[in-house]
C-alpha atoms as a PDB file:
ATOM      1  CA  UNK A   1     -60.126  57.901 -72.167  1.00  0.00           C
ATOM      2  CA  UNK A   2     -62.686  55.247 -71.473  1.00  0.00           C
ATOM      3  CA  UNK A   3     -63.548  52.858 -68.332  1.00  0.00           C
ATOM      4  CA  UNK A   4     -62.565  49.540 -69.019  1.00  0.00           C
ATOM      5  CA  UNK A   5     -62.970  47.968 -65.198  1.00  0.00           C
ATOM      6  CA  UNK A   6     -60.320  49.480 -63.742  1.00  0.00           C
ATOM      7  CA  UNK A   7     -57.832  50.233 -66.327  1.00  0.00           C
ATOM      8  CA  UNK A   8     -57.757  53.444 -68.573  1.00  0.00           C
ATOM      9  CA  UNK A   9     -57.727  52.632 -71.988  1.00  0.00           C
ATOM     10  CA  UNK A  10     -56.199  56.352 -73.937  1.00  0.00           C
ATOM     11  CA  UNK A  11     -57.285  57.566 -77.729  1.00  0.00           C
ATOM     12  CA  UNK A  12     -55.223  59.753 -79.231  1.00  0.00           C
ATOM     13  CA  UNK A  13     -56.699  59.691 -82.251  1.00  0.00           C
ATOM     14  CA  UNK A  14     -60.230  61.389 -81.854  1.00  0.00           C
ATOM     15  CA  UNK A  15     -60.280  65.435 -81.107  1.00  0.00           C
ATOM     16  CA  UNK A  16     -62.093  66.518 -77.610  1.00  0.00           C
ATOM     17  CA  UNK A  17     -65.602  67.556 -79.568  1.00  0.00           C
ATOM     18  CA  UNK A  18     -68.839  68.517 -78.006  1.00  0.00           C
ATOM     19  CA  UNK A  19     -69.976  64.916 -78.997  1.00  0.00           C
ATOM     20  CA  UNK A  20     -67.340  63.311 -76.521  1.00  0.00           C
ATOM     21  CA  UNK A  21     -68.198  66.191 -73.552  1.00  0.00           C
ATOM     22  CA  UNK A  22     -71.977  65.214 -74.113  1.00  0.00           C
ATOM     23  CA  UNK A  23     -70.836  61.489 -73.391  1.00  0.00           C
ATOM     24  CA  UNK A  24     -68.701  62.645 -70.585  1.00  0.00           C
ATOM     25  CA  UNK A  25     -71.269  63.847 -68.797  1.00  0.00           C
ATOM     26  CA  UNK A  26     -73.734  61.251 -69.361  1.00  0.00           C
ATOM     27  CA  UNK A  27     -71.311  58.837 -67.284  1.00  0.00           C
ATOM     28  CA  UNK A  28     -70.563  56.777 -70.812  1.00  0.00           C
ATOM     29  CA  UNK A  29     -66.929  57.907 -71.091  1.00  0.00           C
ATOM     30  CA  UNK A  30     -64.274  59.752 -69.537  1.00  0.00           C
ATOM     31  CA  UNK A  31     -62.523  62.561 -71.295  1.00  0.00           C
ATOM     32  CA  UNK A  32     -59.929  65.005 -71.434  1.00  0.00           C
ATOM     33  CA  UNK A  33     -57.465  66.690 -73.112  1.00  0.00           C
ATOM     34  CA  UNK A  34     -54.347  65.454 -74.707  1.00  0.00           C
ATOM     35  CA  UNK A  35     -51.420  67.196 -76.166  1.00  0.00           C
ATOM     36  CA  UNK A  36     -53.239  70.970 -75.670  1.00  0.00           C
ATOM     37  CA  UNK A  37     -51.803  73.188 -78.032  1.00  0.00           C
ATOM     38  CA  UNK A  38     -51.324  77.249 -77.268  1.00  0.00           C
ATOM     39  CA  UNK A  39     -52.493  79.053 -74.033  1.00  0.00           C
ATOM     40  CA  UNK A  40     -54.639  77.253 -71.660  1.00  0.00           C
ATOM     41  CA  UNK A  41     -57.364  79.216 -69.207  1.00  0.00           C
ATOM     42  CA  UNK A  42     -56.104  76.327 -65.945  1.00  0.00           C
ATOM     43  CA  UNK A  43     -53.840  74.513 -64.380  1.00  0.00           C
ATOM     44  CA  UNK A  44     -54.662  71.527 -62.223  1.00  0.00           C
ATOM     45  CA  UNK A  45     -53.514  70.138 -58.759  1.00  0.00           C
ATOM     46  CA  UNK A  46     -54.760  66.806 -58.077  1.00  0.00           C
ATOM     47  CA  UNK A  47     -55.066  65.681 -54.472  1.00  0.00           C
ATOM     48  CA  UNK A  48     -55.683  61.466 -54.636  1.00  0.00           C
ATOM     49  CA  UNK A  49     -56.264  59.192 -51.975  1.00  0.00           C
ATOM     50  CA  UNK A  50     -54.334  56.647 -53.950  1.00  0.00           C
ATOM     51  CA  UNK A  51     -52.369  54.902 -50.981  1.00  0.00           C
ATOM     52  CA  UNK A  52     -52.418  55.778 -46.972  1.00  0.00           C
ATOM     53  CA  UNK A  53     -49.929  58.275 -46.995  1.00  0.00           C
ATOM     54  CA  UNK A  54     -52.011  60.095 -49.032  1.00  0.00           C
ATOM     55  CA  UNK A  55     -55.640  59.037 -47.564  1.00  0.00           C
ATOM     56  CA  UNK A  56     -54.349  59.963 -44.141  1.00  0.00           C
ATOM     57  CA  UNK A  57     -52.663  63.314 -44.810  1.00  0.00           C
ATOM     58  CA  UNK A  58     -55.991  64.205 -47.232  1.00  0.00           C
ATOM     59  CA  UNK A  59     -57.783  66.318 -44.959  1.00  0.00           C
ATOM     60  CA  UNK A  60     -54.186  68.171 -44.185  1.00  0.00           C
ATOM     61  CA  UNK A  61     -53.139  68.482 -47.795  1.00  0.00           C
ATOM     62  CA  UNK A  62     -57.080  69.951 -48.675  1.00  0.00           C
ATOM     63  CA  UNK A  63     -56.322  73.191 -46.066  1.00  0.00           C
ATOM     64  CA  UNK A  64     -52.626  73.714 -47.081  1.00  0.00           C
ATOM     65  CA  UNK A  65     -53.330  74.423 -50.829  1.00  0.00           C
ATOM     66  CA  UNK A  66     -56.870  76.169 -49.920  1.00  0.00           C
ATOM     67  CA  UNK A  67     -54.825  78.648 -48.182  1.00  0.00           C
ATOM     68  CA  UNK A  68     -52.468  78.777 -50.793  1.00  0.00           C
ATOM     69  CA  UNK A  69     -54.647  78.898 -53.614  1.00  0.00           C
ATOM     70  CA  UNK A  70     -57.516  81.076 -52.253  1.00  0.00           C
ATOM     71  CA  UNK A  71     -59.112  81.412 -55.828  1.00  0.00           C
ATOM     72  CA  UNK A  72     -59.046  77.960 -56.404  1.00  0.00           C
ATOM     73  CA  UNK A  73     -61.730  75.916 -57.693  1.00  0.00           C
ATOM     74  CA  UNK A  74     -62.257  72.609 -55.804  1.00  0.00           C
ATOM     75  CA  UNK A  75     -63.587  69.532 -57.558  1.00  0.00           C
ATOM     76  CA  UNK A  76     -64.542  65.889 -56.280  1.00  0.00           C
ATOM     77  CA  UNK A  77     -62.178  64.583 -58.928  1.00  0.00           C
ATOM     78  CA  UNK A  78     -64.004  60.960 -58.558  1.00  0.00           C
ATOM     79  CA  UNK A  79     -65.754  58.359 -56.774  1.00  0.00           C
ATOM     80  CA  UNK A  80     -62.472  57.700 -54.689  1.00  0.00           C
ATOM     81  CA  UNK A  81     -62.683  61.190 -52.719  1.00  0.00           C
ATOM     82  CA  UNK A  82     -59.537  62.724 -54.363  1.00  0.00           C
ATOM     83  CA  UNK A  83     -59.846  66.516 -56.050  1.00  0.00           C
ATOM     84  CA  UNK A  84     -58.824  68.729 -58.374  1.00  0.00           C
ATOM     85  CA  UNK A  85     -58.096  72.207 -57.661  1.00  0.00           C
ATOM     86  CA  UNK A  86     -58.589  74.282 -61.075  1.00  0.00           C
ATOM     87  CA  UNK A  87     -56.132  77.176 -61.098  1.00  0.00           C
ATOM     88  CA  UNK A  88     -57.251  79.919 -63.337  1.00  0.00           C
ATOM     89  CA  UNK A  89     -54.129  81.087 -65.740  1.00  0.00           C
ATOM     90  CA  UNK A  90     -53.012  84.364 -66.910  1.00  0.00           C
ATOM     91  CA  UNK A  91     -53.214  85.354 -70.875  1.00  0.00           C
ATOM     92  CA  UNK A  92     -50.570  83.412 -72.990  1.00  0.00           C
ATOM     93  CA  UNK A  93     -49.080  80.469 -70.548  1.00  0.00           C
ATOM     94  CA  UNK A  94     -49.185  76.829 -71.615  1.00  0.00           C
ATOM     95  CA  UNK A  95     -50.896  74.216 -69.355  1.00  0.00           C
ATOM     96  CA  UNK A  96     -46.885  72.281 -69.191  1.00  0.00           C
ATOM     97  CA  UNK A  97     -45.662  76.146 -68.171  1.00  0.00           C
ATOM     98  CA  UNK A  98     -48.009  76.406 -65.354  1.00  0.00           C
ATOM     99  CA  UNK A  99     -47.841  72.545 -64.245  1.00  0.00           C
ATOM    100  CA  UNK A 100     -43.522  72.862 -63.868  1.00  0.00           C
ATOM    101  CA  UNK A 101     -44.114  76.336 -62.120  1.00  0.00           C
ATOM    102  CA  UNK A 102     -47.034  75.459 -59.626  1.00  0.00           C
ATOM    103  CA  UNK A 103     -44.874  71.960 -58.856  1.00  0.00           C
ATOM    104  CA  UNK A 104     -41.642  74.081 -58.474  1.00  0.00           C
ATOM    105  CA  UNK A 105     -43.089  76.141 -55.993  1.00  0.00           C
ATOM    106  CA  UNK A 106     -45.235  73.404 -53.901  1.00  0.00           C
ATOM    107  CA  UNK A 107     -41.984  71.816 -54.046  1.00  0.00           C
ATOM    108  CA  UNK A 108     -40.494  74.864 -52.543  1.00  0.00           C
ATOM    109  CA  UNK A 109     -43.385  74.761 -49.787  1.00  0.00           C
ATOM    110  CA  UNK A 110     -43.197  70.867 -48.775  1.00  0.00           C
ATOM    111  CA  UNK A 111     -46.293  70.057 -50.675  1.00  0.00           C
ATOM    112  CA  UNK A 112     -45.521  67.950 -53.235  1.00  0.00           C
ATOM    113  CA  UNK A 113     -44.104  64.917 -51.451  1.00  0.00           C
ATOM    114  CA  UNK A 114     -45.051  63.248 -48.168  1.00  0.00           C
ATOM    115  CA  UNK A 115     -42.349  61.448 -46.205  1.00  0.00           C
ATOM    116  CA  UNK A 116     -43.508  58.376 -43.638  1.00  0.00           C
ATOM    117  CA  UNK A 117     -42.022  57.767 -40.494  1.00  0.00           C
ATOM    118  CA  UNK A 118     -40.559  54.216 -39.117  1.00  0.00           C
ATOM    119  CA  UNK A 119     -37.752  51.262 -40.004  1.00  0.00           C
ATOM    120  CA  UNK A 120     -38.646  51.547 -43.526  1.00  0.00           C
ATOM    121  CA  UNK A 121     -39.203  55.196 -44.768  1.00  0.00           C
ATOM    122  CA  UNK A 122     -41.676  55.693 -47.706  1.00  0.00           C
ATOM    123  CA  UNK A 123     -41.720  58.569 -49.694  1.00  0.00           C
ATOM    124  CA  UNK A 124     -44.202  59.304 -52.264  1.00  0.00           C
ATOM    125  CA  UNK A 125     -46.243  62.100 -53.414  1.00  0.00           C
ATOM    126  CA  UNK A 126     -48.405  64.428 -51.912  1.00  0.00           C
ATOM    127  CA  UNK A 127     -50.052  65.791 -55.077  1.00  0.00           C
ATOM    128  CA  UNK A 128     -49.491  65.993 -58.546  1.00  0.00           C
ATOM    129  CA  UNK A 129     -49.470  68.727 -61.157  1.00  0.00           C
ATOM    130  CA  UNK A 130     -50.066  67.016 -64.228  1.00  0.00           C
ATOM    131  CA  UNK A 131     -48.101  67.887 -67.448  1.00  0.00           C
ATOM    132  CA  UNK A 132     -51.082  67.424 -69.488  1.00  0.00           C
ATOM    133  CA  UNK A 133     -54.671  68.491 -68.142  1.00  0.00           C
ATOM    134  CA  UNK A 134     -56.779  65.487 -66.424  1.00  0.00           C
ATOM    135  CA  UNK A 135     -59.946  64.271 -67.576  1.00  0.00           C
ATOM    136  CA  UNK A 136     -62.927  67.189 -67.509  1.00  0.00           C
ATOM    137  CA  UNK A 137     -64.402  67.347 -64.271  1.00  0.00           C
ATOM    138  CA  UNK A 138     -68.315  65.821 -64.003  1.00  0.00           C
ATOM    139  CA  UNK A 139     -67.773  62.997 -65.394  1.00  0.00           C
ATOM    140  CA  UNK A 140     -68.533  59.349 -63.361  1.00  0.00           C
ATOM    141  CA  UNK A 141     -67.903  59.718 -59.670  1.00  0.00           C
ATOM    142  CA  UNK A 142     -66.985  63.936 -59.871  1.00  0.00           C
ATOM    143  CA  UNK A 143     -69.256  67.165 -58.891  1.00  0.00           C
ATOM    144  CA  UNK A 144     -68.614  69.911 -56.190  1.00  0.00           C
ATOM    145  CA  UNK A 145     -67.677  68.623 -52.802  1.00  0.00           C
ATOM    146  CA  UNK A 146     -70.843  67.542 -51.050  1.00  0.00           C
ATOM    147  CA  UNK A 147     -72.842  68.916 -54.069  1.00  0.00           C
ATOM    148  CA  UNK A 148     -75.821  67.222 -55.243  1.00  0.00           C
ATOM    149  CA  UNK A 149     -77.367  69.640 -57.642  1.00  0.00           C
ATOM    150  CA  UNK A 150     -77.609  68.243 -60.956  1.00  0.00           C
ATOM    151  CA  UNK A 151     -74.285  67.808 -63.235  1.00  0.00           C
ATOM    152  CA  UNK A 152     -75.751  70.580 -65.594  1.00  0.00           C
ATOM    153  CA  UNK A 153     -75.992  72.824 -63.064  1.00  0.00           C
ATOM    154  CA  UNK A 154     -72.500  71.893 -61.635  1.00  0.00           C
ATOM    155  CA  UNK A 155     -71.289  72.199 -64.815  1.00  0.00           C
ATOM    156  CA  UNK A 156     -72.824  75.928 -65.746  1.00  0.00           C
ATOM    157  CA  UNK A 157     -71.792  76.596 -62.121  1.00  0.00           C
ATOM    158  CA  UNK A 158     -68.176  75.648 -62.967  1.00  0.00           C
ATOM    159  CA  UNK A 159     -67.990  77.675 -65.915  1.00  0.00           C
ATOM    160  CA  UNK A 160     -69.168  80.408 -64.610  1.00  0.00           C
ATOM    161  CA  UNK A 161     -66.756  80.757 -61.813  1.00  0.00           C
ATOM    162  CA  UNK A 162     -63.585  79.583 -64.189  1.00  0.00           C
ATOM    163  CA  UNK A 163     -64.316  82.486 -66.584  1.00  0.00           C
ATOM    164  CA  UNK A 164     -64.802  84.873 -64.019  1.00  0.00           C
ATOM    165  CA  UNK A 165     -61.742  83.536 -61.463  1.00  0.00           C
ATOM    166  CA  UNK A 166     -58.522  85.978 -61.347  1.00  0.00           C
ATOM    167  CA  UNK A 167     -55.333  84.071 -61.770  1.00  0.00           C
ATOM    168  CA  UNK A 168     -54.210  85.816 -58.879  1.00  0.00           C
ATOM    169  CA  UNK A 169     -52.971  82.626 -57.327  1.00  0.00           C
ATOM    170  CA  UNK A 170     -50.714  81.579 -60.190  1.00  0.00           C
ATOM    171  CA  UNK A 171     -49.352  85.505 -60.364  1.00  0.00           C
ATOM    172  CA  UNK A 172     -48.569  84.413 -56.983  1.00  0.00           C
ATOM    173  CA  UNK A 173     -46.500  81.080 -57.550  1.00  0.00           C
ATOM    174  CA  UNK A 174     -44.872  82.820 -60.635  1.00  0.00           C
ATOM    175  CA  UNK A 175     -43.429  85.687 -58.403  1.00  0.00           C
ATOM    176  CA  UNK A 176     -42.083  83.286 -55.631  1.00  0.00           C
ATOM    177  CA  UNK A 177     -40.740  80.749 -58.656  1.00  0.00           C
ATOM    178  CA  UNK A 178     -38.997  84.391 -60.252  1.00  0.00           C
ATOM    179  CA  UNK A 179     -37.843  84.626 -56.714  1.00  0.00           C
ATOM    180  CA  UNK A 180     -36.520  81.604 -56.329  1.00  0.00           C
ATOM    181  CA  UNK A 181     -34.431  80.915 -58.939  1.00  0.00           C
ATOM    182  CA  UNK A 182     -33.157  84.308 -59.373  1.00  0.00           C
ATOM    183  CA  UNK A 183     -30.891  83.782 -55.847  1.00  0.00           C
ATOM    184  CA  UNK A 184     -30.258  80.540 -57.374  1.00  0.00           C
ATOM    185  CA  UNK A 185     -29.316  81.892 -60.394  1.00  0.00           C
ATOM    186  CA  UNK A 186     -27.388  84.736 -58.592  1.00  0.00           C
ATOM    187  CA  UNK A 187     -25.266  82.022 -56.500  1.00  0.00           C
ATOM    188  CA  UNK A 188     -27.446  82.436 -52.528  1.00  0.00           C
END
């Protein structure tokens, strides 16, 4: 994906290559992954300030899913404040896999939408779980929270803790999703 003021403009055509991370990183381009293929290592729950539902239940939304997600990584996503939370994934599950079970179960939780009050009810939602990954983290606008140690190191920072995370957290949603929808499934 590429800036282009402020509309995304998507290529489908070119593979994610060390070439296009480089310009990532440098601020010249925004990328991510499309269409991943196989297992994935994360899932991602992105937290936006896009509207004031969201902007004024941010600071809310931020402590429910820390407490959830213990072992998750937290990422200025961009400029605008909003983050991604990088959930590290067990052996063998697909980034669409994870995405329907982690939404299923913040579903579950009251999470995933946020409901206003007043004559005219609004209802929109609290965070997404993205089918396909979002751009890479550290590109324009994204680093730790409050970091300002240089991308590199963000970046070498960020690897470091996604290969050594547990995916405790996601073992977690699976066995409450299993729960679930087994007394679903068994007619409770």
């Amino acid at each position: 994906k590429t800036p282009d003021a402020f509309n995304w403009v998507t290529r489908k055509t070119h593979r994610l290559t060390l070439r296009l991370v480089e310009r990532h990183l440098s601020g010249d381009l925004l990328a991510g992954a499309f269409h991943p293929q196989g297992a994935w290592q994360y899932v991602v729950v992105d937290v936006d300030r896009h509207n004031a539902l969201q902007a004024e239940s941010f600071d809310e939304t931020m402590a429910a899913l820390q407490q959830e997600f213990p072992n998750g990584i937290v990422v200025q996503s961009s400029a605008s404040g909003g983050c991604h939370i990088y959930l590290r994934l067990p052996d063998g599950i697909t980034y669409e896999e994870a995405a329907l079970l982690v939404r299923f179960y913040l579903a579950q939780r009251n999470l995933l939408w946020l409901d206003s009050q007043g004559p005219r009810p609004l209802r929109t939602l609290r965070v997404e779980v993205p089918t396909e990954p979002p751009r890479l983290p550290f590109g324009i606008g994204s680093s730790f929270v409050n970091d300002v140690r240089p991308i590199d190191v963000q970046v070498a920072d960020f690897c470091a803790q996604l290969a050594s995370a547990r995916s405790a957290d996601f073992e977690k949603v699976r066995a409450a999703v299993r729960l679930a929808l087994g007394a679903v499934l068994a007619g409770r």
